[in-house]
Protein backbone atom coordinates (compact mmCIF):
# COMPACT_ATOMS: atom_id res chain seq x y z
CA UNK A 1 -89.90 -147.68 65.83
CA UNK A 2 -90.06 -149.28 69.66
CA UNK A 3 -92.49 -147.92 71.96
CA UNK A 4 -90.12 -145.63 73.19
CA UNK A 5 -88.77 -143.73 70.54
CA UNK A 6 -90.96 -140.45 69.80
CA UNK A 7 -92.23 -140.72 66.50
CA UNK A 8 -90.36 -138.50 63.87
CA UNK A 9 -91.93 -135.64 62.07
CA UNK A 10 -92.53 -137.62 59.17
CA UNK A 11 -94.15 -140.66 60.75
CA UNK A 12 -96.41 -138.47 62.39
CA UNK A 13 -97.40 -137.41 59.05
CA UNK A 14 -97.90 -141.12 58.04
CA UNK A 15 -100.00 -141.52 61.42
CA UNK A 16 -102.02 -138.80 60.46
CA UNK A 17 -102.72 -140.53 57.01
CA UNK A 18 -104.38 -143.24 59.11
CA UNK A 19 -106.55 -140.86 61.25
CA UNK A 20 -108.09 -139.51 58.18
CA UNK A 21 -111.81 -138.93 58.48
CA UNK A 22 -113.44 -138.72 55.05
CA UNK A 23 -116.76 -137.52 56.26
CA UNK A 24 -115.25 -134.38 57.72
CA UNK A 25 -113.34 -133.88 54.52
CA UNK A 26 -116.09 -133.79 52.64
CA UNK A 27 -114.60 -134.66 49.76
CA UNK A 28 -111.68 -132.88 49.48
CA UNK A 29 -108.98 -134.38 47.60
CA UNK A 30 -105.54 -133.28 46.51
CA UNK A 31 -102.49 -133.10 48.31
CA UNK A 32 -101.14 -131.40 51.42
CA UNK A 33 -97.46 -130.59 50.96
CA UNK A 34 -95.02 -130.42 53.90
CA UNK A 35 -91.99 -128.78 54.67
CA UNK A 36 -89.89 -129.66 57.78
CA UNK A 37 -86.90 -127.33 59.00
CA UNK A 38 -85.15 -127.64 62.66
CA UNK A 39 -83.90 -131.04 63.89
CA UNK A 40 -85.53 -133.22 60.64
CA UNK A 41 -85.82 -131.61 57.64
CA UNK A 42 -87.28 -132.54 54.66
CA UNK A 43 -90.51 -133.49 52.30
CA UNK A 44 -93.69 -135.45 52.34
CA UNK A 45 -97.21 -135.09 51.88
CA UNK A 46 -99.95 -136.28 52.21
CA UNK A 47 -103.08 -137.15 49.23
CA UNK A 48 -106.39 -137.18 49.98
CA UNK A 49 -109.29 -139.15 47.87
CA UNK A 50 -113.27 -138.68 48.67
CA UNK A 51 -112.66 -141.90 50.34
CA UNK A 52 -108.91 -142.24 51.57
CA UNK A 53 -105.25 -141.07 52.72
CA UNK A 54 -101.86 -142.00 52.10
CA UNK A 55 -98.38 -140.78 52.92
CA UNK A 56 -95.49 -140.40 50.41
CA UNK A 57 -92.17 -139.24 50.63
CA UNK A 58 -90.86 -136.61 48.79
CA UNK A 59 -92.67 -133.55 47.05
CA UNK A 60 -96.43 -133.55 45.53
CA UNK A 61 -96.49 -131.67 42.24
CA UNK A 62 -98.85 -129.46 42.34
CA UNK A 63 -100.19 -129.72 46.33
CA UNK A 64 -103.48 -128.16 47.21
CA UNK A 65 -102.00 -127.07 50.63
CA UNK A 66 -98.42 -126.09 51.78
CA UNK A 67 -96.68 -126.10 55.28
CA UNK A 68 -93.54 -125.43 56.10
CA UNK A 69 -92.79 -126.05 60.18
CA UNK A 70 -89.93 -126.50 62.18
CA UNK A 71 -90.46 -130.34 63.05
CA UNK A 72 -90.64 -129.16 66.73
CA UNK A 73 -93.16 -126.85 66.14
CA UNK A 74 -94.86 -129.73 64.55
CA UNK A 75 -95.02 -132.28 67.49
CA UNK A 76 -95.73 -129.56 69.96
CA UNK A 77 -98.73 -129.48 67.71
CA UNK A 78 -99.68 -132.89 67.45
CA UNK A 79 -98.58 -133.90 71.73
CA UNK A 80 -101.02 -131.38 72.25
CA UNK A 81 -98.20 -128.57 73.67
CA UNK A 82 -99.68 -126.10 70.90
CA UNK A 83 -103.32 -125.63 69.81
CA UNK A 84 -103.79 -125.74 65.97
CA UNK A 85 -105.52 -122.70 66.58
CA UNK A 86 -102.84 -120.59 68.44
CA UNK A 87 -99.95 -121.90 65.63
CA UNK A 88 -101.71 -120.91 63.15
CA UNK A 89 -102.51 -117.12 64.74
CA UNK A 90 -98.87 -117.02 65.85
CA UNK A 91 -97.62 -117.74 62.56
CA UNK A 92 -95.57 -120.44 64.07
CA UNK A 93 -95.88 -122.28 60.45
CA UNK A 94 -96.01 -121.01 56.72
CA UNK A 95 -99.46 -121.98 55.23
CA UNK A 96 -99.93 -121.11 51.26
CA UNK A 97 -103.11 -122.76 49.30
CA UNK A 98 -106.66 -123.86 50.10
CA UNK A 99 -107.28 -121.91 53.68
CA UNK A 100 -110.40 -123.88 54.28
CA UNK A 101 -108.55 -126.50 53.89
CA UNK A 102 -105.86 -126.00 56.38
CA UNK A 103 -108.60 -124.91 59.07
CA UNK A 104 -110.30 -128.04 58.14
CA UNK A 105 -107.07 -130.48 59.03
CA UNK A 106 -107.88 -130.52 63.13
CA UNK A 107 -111.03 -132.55 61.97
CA UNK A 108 -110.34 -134.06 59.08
CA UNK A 109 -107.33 -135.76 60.94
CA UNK A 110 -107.86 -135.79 64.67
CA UNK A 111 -105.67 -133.13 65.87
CA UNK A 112 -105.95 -131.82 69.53
């Protein structure tokens, strides 16, 4: 990707796999499932370890936390456009699984 190419919805998921801050996850592990619709759609997720992330392609088997976003949705989210806080009281994604988790995930990976 050059410098000025916006990243797509799935490397911002990889980015986010490198922001990962295992002390504010407090060791939560399993994986968090996403679901793109809009302009890229899709799979990936991410899996968290006590001590690590990493990005794969594709669909977890049995994933801890789901979201399904419209990829626009997402990087409004992650540019900063849309608080965490306000998508998730708007219902502007799907969330199913481990709540704590999901209000955990501005922390645990730097968002906003």
């Amino acid at each position: 990707m050059s410098e000025h190419q916006t990243p797509t919805c799935f490397d911002s998921v990889a980015m986010l796999a490198r922001r990962f801050d295992p002390d504010a996850a407090r060791g939560q592990e399993g994986e968090i499932q996403f679901f793109f619709s809009g302009t890229e759609s899709g799979a990936c997720y991410l899996r968290l370890t006590k001590t690590a992330c990493t990005f794969h392609p594709g669909e977890a088997l049995f994933p801890k936390l789901t979201l399904r976003v419209d990829c626009e949705v997402w990087k409004a989210i992650l540019r900063g456009e849309l608080t965490w806080e306000k998508a998730m009281m708007e219902r502007h994604f799907l969330a199913t699984g481990n709540f704590p988790l999901l209000a955990q995930m501005p922390r645990i990976f730097k968002i906003g």
